[in-house]
N, C-alpha and C. Protein backbone atom coordinates (compact mmCIF):
# COMPACT_ATOMS: atom_id res chain seq x y z
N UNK A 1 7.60 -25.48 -1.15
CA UNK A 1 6.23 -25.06 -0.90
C UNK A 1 5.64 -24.46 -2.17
N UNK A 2 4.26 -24.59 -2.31
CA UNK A 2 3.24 -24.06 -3.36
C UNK A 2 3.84 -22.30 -3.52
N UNK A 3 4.06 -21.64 -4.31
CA UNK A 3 3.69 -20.67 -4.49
C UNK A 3 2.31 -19.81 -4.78
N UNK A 4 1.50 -20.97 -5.60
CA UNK A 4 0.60 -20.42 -5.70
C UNK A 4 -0.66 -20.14 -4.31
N UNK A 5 -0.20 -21.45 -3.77
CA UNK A 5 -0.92 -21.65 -2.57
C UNK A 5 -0.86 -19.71 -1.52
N UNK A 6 0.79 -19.91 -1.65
CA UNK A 6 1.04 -18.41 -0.72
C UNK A 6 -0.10 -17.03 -1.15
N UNK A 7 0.43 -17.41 -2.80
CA UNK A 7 -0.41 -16.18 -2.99
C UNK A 7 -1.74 -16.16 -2.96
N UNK A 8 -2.73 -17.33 -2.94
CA UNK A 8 -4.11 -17.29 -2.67
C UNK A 8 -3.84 -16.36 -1.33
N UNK A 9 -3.39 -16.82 -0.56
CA UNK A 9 -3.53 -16.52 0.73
C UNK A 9 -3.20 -15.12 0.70
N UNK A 10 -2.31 -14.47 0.20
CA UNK A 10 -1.97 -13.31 0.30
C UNK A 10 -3.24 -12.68 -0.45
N UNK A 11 -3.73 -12.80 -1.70
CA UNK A 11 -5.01 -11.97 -2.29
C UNK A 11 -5.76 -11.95 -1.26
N UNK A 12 -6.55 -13.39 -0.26
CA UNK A 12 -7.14 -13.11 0.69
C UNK A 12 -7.21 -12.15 1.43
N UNK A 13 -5.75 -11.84 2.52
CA UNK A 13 -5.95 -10.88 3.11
C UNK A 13 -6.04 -9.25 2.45
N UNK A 14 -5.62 -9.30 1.34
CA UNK A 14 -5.50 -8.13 0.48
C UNK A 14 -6.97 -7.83 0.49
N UNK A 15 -7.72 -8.79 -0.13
CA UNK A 15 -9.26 -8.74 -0.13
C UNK A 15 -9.42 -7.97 1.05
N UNK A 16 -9.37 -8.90 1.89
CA UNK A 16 -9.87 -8.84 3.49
C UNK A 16 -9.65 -7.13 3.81
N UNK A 17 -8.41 -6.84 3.65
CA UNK A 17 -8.10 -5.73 4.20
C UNK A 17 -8.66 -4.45 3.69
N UNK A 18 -9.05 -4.37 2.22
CA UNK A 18 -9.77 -3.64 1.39
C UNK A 18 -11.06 -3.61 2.08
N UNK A 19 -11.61 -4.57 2.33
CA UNK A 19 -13.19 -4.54 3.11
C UNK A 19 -13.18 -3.42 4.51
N UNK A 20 -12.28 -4.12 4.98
CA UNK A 20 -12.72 -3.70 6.47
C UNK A 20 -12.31 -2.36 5.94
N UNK A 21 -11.91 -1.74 5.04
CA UNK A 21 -11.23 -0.33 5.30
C UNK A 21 -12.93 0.72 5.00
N UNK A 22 -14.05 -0.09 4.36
CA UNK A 22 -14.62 0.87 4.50
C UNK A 22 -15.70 0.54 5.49
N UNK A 23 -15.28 -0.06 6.55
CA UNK A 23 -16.26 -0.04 7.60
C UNK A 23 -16.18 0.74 8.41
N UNK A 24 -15.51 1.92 8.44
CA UNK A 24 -15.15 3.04 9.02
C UNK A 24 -16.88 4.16 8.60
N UNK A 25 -17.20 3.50 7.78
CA UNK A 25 -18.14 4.90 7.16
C UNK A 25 -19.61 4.47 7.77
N UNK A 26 -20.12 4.69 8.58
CA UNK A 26 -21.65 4.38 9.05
C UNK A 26 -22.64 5.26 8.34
N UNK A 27 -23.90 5.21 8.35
CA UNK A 27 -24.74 5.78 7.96
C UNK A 27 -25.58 7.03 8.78
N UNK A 28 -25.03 8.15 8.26
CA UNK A 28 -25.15 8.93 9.68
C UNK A 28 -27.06 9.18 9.66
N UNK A 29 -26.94 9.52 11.53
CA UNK A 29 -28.27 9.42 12.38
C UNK A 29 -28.50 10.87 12.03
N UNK A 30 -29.81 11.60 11.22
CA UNK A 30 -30.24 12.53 11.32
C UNK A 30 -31.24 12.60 12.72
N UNK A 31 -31.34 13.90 13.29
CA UNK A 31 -32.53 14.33 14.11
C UNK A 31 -33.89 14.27 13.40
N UNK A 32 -33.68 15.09 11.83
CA UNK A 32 -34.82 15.31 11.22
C UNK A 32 -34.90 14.26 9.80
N UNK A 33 -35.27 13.17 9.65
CA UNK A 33 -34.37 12.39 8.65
C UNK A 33 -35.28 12.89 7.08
N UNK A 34 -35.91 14.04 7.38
CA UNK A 34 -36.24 14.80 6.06
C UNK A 34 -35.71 15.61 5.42
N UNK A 35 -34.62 16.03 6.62
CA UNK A 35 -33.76 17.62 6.05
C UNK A 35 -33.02 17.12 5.06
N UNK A 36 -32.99 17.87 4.37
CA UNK A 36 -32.18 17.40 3.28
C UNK A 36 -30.66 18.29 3.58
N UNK A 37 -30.46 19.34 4.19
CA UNK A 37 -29.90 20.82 4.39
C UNK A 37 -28.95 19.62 5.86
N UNK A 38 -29.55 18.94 6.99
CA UNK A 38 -28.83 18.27 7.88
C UNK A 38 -27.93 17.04 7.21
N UNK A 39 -28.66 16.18 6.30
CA UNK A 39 -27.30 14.79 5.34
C UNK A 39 -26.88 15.70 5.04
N UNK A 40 -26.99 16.57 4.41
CA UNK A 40 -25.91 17.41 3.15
C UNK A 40 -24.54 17.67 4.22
N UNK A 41 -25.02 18.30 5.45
CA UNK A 41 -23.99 18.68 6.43
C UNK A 41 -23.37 17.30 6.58
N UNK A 42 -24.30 15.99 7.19
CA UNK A 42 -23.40 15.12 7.74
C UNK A 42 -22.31 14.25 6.58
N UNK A 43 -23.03 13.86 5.34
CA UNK A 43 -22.15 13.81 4.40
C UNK A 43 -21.13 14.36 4.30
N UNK A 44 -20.95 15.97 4.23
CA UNK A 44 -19.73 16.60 3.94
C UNK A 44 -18.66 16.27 5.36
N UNK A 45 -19.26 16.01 6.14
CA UNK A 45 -18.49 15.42 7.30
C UNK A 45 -17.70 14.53 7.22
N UNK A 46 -18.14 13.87 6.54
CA UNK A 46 -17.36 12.39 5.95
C UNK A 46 -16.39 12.49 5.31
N UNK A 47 -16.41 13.49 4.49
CA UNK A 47 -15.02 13.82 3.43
C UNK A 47 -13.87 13.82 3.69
N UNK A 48 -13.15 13.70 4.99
CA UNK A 48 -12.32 13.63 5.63
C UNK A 48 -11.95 12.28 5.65
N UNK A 49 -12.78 11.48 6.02
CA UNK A 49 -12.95 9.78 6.22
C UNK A 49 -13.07 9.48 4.65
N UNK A 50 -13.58 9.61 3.83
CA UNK A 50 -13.76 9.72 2.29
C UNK A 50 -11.70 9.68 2.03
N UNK A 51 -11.43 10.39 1.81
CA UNK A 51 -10.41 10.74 1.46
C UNK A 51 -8.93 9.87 2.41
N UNK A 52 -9.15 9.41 3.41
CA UNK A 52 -8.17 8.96 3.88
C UNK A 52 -8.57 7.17 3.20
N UNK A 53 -9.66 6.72 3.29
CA UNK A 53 -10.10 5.85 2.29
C UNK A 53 -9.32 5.43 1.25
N UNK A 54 -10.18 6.71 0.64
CA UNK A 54 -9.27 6.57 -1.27
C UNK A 54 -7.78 6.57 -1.14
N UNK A 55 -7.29 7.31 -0.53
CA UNK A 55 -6.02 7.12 -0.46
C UNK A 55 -5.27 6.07 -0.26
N UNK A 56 -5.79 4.96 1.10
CA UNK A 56 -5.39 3.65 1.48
C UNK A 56 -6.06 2.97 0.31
N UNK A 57 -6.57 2.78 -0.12
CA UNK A 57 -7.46 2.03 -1.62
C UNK A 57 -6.15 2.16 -2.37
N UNK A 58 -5.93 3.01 -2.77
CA UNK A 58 -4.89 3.55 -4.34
C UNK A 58 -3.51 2.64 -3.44
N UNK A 59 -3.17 3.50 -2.10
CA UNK A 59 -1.69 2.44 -2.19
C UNK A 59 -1.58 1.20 -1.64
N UNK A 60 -3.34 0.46 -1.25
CA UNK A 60 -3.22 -1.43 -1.19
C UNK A 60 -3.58 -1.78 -2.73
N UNK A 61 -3.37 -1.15 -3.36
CA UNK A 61 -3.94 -1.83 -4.72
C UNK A 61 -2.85 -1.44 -5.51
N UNK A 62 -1.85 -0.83 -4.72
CA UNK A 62 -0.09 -0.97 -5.47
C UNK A 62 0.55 -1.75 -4.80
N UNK A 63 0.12 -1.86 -3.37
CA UNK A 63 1.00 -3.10 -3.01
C UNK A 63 0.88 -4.30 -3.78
N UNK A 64 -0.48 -4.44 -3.92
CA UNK A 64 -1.07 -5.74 -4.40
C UNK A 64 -0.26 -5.96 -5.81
N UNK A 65 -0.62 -4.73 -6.62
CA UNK A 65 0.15 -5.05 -7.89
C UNK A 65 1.48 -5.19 -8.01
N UNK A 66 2.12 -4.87 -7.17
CA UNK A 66 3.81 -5.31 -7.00
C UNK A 66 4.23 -6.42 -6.57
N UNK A 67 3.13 -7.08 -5.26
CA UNK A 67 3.54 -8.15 -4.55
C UNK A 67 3.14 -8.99 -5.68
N UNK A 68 2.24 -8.99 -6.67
CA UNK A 68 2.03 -10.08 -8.01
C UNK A 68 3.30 -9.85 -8.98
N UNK A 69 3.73 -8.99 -8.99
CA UNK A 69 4.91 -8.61 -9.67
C UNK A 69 6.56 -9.80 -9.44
N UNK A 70 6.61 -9.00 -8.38
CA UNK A 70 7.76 -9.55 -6.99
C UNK A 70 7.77 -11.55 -7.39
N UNK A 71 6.26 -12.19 -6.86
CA UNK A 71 6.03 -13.30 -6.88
C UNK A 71 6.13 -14.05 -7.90
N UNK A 72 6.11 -13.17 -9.50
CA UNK A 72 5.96 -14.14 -10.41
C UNK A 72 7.58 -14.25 -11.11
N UNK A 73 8.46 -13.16 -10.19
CA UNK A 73 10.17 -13.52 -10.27
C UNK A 73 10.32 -14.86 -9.45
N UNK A 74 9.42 -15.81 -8.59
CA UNK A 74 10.28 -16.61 -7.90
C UNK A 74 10.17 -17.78 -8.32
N UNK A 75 11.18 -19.03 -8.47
CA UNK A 75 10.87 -20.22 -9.17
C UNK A 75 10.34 -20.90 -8.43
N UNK A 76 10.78 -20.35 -6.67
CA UNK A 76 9.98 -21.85 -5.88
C UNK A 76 9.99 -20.65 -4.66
N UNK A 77 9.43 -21.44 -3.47
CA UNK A 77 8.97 -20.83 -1.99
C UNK A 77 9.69 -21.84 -0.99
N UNK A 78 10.29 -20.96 0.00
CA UNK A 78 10.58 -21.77 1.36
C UNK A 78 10.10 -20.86 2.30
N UNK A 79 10.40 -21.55 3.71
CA UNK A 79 9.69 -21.19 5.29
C UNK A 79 9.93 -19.65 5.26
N UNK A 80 11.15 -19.28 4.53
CA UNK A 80 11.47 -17.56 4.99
C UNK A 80 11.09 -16.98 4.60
N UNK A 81 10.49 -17.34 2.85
CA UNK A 81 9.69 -16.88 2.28
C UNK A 81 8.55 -16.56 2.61
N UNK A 82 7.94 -17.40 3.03
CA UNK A 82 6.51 -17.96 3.96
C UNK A 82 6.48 -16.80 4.97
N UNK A 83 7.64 -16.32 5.93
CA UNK A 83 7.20 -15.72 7.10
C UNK A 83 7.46 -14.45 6.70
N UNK A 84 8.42 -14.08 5.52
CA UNK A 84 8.78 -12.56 5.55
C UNK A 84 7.14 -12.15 4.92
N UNK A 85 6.32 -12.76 3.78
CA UNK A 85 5.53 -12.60 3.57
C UNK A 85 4.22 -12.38 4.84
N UNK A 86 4.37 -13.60 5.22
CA UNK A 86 3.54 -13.37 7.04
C UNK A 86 3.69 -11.64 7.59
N UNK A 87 4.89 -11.24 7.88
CA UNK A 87 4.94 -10.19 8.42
C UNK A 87 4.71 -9.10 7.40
N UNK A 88 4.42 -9.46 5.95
CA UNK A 88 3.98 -8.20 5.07
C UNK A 88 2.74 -8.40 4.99
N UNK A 89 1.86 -9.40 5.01
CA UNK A 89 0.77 -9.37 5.62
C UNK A 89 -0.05 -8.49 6.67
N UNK A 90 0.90 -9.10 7.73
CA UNK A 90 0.59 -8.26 8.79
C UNK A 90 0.38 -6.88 9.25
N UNK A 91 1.24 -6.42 8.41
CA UNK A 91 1.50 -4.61 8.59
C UNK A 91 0.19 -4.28 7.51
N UNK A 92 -0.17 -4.73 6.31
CA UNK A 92 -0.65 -4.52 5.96
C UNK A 92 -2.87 -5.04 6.28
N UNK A 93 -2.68 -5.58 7.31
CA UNK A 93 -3.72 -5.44 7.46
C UNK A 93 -4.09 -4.51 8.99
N UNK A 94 -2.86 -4.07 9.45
CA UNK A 94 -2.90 -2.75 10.31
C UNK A 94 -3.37 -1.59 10.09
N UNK A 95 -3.37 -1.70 8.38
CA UNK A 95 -3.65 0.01 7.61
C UNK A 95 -5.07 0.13 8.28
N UNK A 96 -6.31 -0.36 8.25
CA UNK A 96 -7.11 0.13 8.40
C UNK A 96 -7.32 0.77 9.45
N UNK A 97 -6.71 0.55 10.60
CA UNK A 97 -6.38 1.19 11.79
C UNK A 97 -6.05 2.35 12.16
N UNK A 98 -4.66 3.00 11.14
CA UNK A 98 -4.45 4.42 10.46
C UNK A 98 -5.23 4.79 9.87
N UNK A 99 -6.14 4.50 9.24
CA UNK A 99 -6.67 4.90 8.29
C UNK A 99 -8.03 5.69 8.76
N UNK A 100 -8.42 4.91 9.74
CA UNK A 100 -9.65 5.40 10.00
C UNK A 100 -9.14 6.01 11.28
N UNK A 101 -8.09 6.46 11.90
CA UNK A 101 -7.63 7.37 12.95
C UNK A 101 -7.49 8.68 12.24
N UNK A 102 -6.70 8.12 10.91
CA UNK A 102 -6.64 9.73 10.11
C UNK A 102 -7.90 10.51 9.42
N UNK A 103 -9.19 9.63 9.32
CA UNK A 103 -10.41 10.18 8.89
C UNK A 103 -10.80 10.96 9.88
N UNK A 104 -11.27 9.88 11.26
CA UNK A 104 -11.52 10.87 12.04
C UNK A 104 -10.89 12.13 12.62
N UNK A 105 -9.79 11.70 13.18
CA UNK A 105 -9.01 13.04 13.64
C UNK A 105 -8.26 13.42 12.93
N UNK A 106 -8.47 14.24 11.37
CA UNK A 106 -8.02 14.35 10.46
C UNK A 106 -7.13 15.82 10.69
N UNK A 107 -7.20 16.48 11.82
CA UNK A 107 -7.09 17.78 11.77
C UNK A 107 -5.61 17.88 13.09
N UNK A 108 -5.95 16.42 13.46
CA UNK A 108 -4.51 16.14 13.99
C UNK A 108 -3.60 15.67 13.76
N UNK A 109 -2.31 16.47 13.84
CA UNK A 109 -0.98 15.72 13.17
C UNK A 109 -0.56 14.73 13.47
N UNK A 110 -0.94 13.89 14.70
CA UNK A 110 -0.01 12.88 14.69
C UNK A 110 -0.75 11.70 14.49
N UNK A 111 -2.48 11.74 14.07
CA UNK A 111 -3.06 10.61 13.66
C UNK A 111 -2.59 10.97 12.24
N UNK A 112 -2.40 12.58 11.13
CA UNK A 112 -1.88 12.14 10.05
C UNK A 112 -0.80 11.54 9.77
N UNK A 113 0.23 12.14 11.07
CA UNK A 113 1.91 11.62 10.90
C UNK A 113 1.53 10.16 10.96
N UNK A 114 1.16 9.33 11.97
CA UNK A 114 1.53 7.85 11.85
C UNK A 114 0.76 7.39 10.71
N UNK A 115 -0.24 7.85 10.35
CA UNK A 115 -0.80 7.20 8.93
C UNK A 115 0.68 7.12 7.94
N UNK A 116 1.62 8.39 7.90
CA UNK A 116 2.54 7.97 7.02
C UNK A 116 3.65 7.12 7.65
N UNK A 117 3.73 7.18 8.69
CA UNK A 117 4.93 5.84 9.28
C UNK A 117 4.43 4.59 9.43
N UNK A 118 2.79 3.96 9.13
CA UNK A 118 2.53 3.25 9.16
C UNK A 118 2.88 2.80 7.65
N UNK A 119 2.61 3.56 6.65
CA UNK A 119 2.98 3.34 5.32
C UNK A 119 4.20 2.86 4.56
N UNK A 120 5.21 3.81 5.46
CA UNK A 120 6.70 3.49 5.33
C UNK A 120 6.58 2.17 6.06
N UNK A 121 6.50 1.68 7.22
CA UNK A 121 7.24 0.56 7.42
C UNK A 121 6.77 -0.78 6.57
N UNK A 122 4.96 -0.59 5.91
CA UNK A 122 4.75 -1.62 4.87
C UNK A 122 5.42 -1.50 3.63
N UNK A 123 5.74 -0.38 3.71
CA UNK A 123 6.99 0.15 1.90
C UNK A 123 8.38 -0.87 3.09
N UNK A 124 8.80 -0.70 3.49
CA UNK A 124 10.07 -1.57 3.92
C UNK A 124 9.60 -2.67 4.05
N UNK A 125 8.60 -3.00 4.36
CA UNK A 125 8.43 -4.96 4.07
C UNK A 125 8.14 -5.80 3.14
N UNK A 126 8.11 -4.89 2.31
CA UNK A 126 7.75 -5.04 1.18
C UNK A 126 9.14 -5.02 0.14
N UNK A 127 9.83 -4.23 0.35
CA UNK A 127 11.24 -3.87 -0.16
C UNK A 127 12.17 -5.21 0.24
N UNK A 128 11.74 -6.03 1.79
CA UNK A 128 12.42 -7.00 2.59
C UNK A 128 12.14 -8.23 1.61
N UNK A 129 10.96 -8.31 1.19
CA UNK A 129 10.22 -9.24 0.60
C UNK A 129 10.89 -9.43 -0.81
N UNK A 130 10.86 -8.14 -1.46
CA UNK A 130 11.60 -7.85 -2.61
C UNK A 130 12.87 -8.35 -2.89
N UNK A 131 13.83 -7.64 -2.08
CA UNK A 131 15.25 -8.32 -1.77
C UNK A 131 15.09 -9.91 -1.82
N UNK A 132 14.69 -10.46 -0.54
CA UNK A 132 14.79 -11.56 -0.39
C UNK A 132 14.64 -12.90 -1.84
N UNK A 133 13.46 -12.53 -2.35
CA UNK A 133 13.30 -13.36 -3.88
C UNK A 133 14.59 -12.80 -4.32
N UNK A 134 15.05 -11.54 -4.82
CA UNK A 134 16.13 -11.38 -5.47
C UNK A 134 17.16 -12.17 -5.20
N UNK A 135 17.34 -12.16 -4.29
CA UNK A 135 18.95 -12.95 -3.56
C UNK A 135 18.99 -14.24 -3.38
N UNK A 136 17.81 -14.85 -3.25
CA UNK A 136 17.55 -16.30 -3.53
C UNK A 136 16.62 -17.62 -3.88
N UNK A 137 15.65 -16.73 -4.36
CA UNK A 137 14.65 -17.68 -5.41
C UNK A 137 14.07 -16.91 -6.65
N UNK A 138 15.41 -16.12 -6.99
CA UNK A 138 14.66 -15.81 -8.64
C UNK A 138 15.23 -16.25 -9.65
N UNK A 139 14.29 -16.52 -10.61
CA UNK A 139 14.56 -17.40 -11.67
C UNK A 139 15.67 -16.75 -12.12
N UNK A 140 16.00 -18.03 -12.72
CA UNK A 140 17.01 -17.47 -13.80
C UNK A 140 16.82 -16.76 -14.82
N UNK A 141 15.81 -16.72 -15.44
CA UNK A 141 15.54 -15.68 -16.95
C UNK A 141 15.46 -14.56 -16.33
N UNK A 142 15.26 -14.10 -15.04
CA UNK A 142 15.21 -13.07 -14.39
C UNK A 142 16.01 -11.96 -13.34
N UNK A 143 17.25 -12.70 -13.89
CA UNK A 143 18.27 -12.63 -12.92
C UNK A 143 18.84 -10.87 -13.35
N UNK A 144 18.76 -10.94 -14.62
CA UNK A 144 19.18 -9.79 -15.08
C UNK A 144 18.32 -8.78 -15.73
N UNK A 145 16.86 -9.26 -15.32
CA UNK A 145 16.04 -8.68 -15.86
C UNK A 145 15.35 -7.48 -15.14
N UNK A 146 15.64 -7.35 -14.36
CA UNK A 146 15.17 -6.09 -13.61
C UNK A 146 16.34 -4.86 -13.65
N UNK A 147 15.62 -3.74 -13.08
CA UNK A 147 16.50 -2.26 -12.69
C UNK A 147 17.37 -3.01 -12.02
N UNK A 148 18.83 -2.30 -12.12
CA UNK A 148 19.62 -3.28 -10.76
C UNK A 148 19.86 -2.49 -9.84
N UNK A 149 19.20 -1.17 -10.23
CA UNK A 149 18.71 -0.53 -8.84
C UNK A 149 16.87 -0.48 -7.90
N UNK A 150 16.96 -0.95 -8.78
CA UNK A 150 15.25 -0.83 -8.53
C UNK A 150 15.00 -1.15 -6.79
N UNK A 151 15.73 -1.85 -5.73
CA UNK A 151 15.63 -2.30 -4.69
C UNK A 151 15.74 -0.40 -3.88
N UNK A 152 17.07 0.51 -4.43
CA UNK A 152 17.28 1.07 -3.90
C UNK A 152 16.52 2.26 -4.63
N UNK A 153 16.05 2.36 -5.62
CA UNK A 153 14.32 3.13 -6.10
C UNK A 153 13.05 3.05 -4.80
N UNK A 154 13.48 1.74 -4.85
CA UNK A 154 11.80 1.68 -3.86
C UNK A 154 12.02 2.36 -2.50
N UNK A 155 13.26 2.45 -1.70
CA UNK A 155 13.29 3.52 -0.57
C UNK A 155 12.72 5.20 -1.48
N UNK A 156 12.40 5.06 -1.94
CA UNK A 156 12.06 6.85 -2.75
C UNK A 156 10.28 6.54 -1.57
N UNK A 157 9.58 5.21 -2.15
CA UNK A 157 8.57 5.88 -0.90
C UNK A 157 8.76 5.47 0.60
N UNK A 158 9.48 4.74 0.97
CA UNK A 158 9.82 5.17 2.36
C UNK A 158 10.01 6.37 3.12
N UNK A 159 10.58 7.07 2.19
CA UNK A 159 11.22 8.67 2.62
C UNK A 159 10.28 9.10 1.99
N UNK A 160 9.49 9.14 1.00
CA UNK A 160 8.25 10.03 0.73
C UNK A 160 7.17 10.21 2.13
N UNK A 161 6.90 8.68 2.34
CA UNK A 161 5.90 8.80 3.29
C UNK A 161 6.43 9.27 4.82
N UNK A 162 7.61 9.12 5.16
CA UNK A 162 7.98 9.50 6.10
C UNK A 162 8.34 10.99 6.10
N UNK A 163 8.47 12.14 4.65
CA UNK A 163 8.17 13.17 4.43
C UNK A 163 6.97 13.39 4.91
N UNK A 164 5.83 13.05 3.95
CA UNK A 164 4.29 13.34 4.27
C UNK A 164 3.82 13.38 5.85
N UNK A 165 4.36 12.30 6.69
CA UNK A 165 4.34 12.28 8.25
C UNK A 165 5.24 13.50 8.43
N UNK A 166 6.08 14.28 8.26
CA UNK A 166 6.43 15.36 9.03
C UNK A 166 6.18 16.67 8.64
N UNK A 167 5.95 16.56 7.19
CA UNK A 167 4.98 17.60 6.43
C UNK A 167 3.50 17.86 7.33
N UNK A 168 2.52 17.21 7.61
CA UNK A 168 1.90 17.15 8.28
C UNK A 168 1.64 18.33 9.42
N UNK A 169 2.74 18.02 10.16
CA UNK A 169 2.77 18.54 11.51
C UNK A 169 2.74 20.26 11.27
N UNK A 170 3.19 20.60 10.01
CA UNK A 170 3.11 22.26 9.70
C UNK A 170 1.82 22.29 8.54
N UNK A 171 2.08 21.21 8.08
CA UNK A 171 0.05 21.60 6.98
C UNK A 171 -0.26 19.85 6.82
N UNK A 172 -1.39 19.58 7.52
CA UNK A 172 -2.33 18.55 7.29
C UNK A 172 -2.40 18.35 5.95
N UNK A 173 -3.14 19.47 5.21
CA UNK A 173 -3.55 18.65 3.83
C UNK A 173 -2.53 18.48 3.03
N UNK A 174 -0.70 19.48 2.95
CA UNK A 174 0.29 19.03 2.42
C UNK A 174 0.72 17.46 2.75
N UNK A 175 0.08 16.83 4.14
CA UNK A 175 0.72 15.67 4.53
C UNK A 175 -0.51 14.72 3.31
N UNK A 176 -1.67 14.62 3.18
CA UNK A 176 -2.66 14.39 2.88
C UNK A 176 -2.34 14.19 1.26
N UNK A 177 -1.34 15.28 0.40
CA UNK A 177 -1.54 15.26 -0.75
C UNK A 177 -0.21 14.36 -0.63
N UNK A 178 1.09 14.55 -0.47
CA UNK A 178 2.22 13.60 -0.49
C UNK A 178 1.72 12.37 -0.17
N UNK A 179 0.57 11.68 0.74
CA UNK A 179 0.43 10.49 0.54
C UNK A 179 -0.81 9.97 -0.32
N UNK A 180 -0.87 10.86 -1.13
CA UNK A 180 -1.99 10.37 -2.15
C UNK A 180 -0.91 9.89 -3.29
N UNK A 181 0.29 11.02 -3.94
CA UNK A 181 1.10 11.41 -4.81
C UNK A 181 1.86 10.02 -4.81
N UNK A 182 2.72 9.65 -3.20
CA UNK A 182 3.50 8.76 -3.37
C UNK A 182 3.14 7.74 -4.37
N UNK A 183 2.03 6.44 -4.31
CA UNK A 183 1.78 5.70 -4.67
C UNK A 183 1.60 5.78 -6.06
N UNK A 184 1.75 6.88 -6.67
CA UNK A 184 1.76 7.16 -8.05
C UNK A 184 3.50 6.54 -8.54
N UNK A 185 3.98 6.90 -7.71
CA UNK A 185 5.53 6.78 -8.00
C UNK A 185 5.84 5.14 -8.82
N UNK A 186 4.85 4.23 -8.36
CA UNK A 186 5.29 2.34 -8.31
C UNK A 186 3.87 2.17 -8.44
N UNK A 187 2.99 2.71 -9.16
CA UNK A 187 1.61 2.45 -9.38
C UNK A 187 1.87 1.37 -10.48
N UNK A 188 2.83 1.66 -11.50
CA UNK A 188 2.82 0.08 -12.50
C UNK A 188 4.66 -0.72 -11.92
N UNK A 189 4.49 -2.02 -12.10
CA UNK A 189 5.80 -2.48 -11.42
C UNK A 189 6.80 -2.05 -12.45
N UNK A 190 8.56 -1.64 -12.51
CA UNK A 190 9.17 -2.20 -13.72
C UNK A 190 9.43 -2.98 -14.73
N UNK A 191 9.33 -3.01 -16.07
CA UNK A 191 9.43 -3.64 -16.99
C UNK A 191 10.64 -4.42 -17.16
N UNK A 192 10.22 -5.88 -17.08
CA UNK A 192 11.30 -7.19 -17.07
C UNK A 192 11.98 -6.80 -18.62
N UNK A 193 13.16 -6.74 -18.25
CA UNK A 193 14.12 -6.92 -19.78
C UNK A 193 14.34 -8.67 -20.11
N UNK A 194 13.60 -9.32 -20.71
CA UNK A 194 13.98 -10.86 -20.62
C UNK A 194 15.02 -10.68 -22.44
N UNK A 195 15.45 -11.84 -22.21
CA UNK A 195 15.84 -12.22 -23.75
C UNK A 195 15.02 -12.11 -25.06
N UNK A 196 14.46 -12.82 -24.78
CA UNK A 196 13.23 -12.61 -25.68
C UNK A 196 12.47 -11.63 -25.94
N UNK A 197 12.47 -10.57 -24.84
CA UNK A 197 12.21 -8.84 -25.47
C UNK A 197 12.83 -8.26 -26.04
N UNK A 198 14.62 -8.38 -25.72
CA UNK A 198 15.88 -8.03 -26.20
C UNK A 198 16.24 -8.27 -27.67
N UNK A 199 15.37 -9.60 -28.66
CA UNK A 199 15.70 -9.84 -29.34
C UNK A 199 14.67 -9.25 -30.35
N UNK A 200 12.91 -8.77 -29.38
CA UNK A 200 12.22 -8.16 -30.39
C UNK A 200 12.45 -7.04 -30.33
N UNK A 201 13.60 -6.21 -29.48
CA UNK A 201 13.70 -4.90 -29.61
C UNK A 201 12.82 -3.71 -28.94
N UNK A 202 11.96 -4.56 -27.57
CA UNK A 202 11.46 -4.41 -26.71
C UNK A 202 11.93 -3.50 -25.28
């Protein structure tokens, strides 16, 4: 199968999923639509929804940059490939769902907690995805070119975000800042050691 084909498809929903995340934000209904003193209030209202936003923004736009990462280790694509990707898809176009549960009821722990267990289980399908090219469609120039721990690095945000979900439950905005922080962790992918870096001393 096309690889490239997969990954159109995958930017798609990446696209896709980036959109809908800010359809959460309406244009709020003043009583008096002159006050300037009533937007100011309903705006700051939003900041809650603002912020659970940016946050899902920063870590689909690390998935994205890893899953381009991940993809350009593989020499070719088959069906398992095809579906483990399907189901990283999938989770990932669930975020907006958390996302805008944790804007609104931002002051409750367990719309913040599942925002972070929703996170962890796309950090594990993603890790599934990972593995899988490793173990049997990565190139050869690439075989030795990665961390050869790097599979067992990437559980660091599984257990981050599944921290941030129980952090939560004793301080909201501690849960709030651990899942801003995580995605800093794998914000750029690891640097391929190929031969040809090895020999410029790279």
């Amino acid at each position: 199968m096309e690889l490239d084909r997969i990954a159109a498809f995958s930017d798609a929903i990446f696209g896709i999923v980036i959109t809908i995340l800010v359809l959460q934000f309406a244009v709020p209904v003043l009583h008096h639509p002159q006050s300037i003193s009533e937007l100011a209030n309903a705006l700051i209202s939003l900041l809650p929804k603002l912020a659970s936003w940016f946050i899902s923004i920063v870590i689909i736009c690390k998935f994205w940059i890893n899953h381009y990462y991940i993809f350009k280790l593989a020499r070719k694509a088959n069906f398992a490939l095809v579906w483990i990707n399907c189901f990283f898809l999938m989770s990932q176009s669930f975020i907006p769902f958390p996302t805008a549960l944790m804007g609104e009821y931002y002051q409750n722990p367990l719309a913040v907690s599942l925002f972070g267990v929703v996170m962890a289980w796309n950090t594990v399908m993603y890790i599934l995805l990972h593995e899988y090219i490793n173990r049997n469609l990565i190139k050869s120039e690439f075989k030795n070119a990665q961390d050869p721990h790097i599979i067992k690095k990437s559980f660091i945000g599984v257990f981050s975000y599944l921290l941030g979900a129980g952090v939560a439950w004793i301080n909201i905005y501690a849960g709030f800042i651990i899942f801003l922080l995580t995605p800093l962790l794998f914000i750029v992918p690891p640097k391929l050691r190929t031969e040809e870096n090895e020999e410029q001393g790279v």
